[in-house]
Protein backbone atom coordinates (compact mmCIF):
# COMPACT_ATOMS: atom_id res chain seq x y z
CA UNK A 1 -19.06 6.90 18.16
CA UNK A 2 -17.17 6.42 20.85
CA UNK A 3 -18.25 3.03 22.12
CA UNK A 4 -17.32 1.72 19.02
CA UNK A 5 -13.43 3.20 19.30
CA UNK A 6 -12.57 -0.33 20.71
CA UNK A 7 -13.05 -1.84 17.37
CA UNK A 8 -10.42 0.51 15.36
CA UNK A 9 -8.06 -1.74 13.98
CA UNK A 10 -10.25 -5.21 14.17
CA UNK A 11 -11.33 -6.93 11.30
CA UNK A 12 -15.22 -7.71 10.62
CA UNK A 13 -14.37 -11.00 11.75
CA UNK A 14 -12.69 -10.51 15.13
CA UNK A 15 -15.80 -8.12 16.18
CA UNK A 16 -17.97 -10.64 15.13
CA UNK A 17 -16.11 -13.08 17.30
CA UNK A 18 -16.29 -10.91 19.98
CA UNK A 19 -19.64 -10.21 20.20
CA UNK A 20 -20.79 -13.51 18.83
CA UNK A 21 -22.53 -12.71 15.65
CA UNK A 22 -21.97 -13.80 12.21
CA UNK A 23 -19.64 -11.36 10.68
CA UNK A 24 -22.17 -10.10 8.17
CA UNK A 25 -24.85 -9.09 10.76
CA UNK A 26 -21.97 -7.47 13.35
CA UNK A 27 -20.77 -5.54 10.13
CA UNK A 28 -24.89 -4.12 9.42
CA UNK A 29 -24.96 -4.04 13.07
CA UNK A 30 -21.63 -1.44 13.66
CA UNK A 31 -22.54 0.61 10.18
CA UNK A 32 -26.18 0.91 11.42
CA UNK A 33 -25.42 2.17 14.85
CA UNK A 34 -23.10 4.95 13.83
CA UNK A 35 -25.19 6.43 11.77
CA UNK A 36 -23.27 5.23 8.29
CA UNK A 37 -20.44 6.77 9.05
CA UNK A 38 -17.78 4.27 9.72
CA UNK A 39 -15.98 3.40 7.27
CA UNK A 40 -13.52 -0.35 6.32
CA UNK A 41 -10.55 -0.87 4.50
CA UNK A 42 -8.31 -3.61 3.72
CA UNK A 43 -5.48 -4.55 5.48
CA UNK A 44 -2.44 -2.77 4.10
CA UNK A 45 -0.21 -5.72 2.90
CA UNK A 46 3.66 -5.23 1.29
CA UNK A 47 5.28 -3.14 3.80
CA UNK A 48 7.61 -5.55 5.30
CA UNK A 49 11.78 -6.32 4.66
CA UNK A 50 10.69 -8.67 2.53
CA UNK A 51 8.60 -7.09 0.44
CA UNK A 52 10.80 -3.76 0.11
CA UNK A 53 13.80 -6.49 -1.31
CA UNK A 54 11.50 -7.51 -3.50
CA UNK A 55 10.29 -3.99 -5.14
CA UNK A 56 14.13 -2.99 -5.34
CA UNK A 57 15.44 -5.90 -7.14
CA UNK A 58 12.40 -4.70 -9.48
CA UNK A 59 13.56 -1.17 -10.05
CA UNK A 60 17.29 -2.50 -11.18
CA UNK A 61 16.10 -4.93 -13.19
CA UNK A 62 16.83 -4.46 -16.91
CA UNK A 63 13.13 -5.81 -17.61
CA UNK A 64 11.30 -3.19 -15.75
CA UNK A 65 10.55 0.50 -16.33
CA UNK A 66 9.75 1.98 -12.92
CA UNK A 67 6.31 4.40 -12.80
CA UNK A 68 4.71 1.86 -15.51
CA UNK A 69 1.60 1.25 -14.08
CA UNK A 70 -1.91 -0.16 -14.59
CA UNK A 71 -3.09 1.17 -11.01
CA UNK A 72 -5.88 3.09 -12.74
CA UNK A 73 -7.49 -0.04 -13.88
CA UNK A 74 -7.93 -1.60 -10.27
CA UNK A 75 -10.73 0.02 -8.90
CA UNK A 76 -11.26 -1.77 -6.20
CA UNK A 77 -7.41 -0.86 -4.51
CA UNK A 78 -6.32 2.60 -3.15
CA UNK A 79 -3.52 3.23 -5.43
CA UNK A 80 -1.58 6.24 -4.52
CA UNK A 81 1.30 6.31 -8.01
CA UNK A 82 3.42 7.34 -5.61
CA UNK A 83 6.61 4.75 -7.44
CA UNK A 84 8.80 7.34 -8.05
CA UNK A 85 8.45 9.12 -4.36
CA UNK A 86 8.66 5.68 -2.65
CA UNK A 87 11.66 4.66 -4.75
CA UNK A 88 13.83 8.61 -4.01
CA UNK A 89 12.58 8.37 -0.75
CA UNK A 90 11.96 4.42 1.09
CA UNK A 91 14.17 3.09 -1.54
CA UNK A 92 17.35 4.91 -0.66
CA UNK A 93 15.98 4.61 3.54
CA UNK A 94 15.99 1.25 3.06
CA UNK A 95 19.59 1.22 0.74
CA UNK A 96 17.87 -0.76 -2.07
CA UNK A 97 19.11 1.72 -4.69
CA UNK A 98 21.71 4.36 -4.87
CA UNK A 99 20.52 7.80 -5.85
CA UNK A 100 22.35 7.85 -8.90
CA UNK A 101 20.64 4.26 -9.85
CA UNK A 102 16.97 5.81 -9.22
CA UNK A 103 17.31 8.52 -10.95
CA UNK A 104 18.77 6.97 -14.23
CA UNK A 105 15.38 4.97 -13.56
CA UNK A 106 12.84 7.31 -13.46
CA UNK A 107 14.78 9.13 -16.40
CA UNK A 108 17.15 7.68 -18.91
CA UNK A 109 15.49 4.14 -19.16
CA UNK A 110 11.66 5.76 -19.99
CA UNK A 111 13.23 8.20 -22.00
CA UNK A 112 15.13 5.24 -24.23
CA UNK A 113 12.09 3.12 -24.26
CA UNK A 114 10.17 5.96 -25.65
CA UNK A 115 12.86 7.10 -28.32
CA UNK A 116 14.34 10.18 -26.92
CA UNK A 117 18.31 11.11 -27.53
CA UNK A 118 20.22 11.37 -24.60
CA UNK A 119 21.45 14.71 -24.34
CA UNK A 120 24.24 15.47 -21.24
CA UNK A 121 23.07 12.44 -19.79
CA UNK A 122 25.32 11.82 -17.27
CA UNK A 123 25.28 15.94 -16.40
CA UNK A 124 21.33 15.89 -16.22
CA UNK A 125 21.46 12.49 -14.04
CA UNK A 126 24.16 14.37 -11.61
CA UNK A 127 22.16 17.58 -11.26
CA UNK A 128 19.04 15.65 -10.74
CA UNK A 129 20.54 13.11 -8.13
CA UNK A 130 22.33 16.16 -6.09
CA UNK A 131 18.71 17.97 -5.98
CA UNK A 132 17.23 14.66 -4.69
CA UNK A 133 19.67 14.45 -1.88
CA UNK A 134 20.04 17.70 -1.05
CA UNK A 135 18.36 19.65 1.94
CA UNK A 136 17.55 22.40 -0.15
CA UNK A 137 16.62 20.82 -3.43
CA UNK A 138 15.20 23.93 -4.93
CA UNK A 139 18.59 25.85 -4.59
CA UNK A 140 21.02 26.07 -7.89
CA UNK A 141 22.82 23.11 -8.45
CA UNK A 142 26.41 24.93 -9.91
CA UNK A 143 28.90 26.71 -7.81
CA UNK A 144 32.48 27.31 -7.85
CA UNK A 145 33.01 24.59 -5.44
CA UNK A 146 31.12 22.02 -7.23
CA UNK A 147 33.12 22.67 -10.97
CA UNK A 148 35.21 20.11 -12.23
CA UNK A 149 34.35 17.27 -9.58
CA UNK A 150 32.60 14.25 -10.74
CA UNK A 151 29.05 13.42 -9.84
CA UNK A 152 30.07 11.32 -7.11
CA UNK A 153 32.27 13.76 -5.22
CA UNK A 154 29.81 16.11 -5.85
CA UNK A 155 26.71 14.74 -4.33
């Protein structure tokens, strides 16, 4: 309702405060009024500098496997399994890993845990890192131009 588009972004607490009820009875009070239909969720915590260092000295450490996750168990959190989008995408924003680094990541380090040969490695690794950084992604990965240059001078 619109009378109640003053409270969007205040916790239970502060609208409690405001109108001077116990937060329990402001929180029946709101849900009643509008019919059910407004909804809470928690604060979103973990998106700060800090926080980001943090998760990328994670994904190039040796002890980790990145996308190893028990999010299904936590029922009570919104998880979204989104590690291996945040890492291609925020990660490199944010220059807490290299392209090249994620991608051996999300690729070579599972695969070794799990057993599985590396085959053309380092070839796979530069095709995949070149699609991750390029505007076109979908498009074919070997030209003319690109033959014979390492992955580096290639991406």
């Amino acid at each position: 309702k619109e009378e109640h588009r003053p409270f969007v972004g205040m916790s239970v607490a502060e609208i409690a405060a405001q109108q001077g009820k116990r937060p329990f009875d402001a929180l029946l009070d709101l849900v009643v009024a509008d019919d059910l239909k407004t909804y809470f969720k928690p604060p979103t915590f973990g998106n700060d500098d800090e926080s980001w260092r943090m998760r990328g000295e994670a994904w190039v450490d040796d002890r980790t496997v990145v996308g190893a996750s028990d999010a299904g168990a936590h029922l009570d959190m919104i998880d979204t399994f989104a590690f291996s989008t945040q890492i291609l995408g925020e990660g490199r924003r944010r220059k807490l890993i290299t392209t090249e680094e994620a991608v051996h990541q999300l690729t070579e380090v599972p695969a070794q845990l799990f057993g599985r040969r590396a085959r053309s490695t380092s070839v796979t690794i530069c095709r995949a890192a070149r699609r991750a950084s390029s505007p076109t992604p979908w498009a074919s990965t070997t030209s003319s131009s690109t033959a014979g240059r390492s992955c580096a001078e290639q991406i």
